[in-house]
C-alpha atoms as a PDB file:
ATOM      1  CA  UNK A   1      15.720  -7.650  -4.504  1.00  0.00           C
ATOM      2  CA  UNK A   2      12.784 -10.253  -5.392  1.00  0.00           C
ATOM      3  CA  UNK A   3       9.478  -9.367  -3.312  1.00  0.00           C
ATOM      4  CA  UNK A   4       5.844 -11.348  -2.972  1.00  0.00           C
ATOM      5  CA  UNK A   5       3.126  -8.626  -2.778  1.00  0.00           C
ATOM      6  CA  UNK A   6      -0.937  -9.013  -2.383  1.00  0.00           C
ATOM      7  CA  UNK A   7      -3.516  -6.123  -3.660  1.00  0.00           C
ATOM      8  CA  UNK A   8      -6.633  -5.978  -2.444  1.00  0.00           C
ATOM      9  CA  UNK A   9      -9.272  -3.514  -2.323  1.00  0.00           C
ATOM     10  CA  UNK A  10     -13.117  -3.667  -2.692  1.00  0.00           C
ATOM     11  CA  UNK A  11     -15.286  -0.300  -3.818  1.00  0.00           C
ATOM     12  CA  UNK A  12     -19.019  -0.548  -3.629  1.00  0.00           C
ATOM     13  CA  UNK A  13     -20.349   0.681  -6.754  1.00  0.00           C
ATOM     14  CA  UNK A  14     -24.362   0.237  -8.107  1.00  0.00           C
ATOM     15  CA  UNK A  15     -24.159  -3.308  -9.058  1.00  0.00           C
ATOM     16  CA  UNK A  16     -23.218  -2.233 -13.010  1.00  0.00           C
ATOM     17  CA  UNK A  17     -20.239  -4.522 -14.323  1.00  0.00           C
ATOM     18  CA  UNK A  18     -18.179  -2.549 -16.815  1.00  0.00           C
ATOM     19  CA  UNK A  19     -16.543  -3.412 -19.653  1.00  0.00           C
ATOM     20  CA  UNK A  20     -13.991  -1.840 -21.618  1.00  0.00           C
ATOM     21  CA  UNK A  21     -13.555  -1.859 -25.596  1.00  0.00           C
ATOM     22  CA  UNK A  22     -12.244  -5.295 -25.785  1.00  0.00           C
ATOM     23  CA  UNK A  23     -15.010  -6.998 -23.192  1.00  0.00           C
ATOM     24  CA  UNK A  24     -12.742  -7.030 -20.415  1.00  0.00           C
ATOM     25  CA  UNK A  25     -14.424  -6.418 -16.835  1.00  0.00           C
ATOM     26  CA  UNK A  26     -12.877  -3.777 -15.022  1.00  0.00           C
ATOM     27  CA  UNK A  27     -11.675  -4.660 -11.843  1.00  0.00           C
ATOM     28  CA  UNK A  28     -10.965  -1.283 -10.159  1.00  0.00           C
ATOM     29  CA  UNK A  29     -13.847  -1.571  -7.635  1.00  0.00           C
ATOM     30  CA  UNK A  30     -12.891  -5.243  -6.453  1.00  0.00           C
ATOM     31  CA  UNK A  31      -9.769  -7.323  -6.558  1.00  0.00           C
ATOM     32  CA  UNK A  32      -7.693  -9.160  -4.996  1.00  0.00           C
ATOM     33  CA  UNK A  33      -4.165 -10.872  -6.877  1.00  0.00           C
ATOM     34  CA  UNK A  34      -0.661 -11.845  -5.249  1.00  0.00           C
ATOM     35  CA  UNK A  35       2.076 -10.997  -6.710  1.00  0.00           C
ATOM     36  CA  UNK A  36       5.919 -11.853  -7.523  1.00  0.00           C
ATOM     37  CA  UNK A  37       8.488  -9.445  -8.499  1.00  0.00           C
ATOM     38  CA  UNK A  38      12.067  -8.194  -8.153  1.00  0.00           C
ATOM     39  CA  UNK A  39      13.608  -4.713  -7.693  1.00  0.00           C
ATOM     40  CA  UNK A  40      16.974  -3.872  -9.644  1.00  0.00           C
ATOM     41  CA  UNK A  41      18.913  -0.426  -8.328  1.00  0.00           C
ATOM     42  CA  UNK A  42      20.354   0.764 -11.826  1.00  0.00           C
ATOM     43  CA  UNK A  43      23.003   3.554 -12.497  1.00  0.00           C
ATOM     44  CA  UNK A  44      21.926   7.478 -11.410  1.00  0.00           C
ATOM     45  CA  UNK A  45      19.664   6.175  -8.471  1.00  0.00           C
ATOM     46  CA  UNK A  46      17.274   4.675 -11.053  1.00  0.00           C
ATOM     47  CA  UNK A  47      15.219   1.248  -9.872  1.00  0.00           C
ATOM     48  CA  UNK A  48      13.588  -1.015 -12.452  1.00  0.00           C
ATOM     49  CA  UNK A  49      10.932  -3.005 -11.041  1.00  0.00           C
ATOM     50  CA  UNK A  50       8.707  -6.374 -12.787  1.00  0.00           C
ATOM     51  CA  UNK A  51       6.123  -7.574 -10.807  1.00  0.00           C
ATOM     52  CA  UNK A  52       3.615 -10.674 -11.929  1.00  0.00           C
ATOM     53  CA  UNK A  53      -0.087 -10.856 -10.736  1.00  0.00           C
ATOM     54  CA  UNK A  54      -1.433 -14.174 -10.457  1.00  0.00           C
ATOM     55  CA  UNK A  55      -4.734 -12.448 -12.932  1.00  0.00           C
ATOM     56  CA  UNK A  56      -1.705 -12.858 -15.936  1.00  0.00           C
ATOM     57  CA  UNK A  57      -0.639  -8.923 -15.806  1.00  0.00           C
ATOM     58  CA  UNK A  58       2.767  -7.896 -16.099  1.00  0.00           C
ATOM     59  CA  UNK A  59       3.749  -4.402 -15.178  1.00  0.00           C
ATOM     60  CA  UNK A  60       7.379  -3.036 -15.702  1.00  0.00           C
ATOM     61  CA  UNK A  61       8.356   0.263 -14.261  1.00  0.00           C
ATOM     62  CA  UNK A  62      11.113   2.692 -13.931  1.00  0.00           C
ATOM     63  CA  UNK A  63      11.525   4.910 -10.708  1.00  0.00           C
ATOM     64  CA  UNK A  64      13.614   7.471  -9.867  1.00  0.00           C
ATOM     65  CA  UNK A  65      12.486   9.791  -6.269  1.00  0.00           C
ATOM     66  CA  UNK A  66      15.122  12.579  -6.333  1.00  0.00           C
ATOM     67  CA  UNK A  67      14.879  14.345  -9.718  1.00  0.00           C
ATOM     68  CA  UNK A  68      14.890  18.248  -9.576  1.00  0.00           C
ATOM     69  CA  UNK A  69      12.316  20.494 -11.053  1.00  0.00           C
ATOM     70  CA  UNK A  70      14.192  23.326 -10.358  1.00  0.00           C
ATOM     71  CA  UNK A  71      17.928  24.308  -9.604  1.00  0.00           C
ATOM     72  CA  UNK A  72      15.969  25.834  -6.647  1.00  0.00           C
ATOM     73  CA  UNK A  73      14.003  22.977  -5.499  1.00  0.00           C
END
């Protein structure tokens, strides 16, 4: 199931740009990328999702909602 997504969220912070080890800026107080992705439904209710910001970030992750903790709950 392909899907076009857009993440956006702005954080007022002191002014101070951070960087991490390798000089990146760290974008957790503003951004804003689109996205491009699909959703695959794999065996045992498992879904594998890709997703591609337009920043050059990849993220790949594996979901599953229903798994017990317990036999109780």
């Amino acid at each position: 199931m392909p899907f076009v997504g857009f993440d956006w969220r702005y954080r007022e912070q002191n002014g101070e740009v951070e960087t991490n080890l390798f000089g990146q800026t760290n974008t957790k107080n503003q951004r804003a990328v689109l996205s491009l992705g699909a959703e695959y439904t794999l065996p045992m209710p498992v879904t594998l999702q890709g997703e591609v910001f337009t920043d050059g970030n990849v993220r790949f992750q594996l979901m599953r909602e229903d798994i017990p903790i317990s036999p109780r709950l």
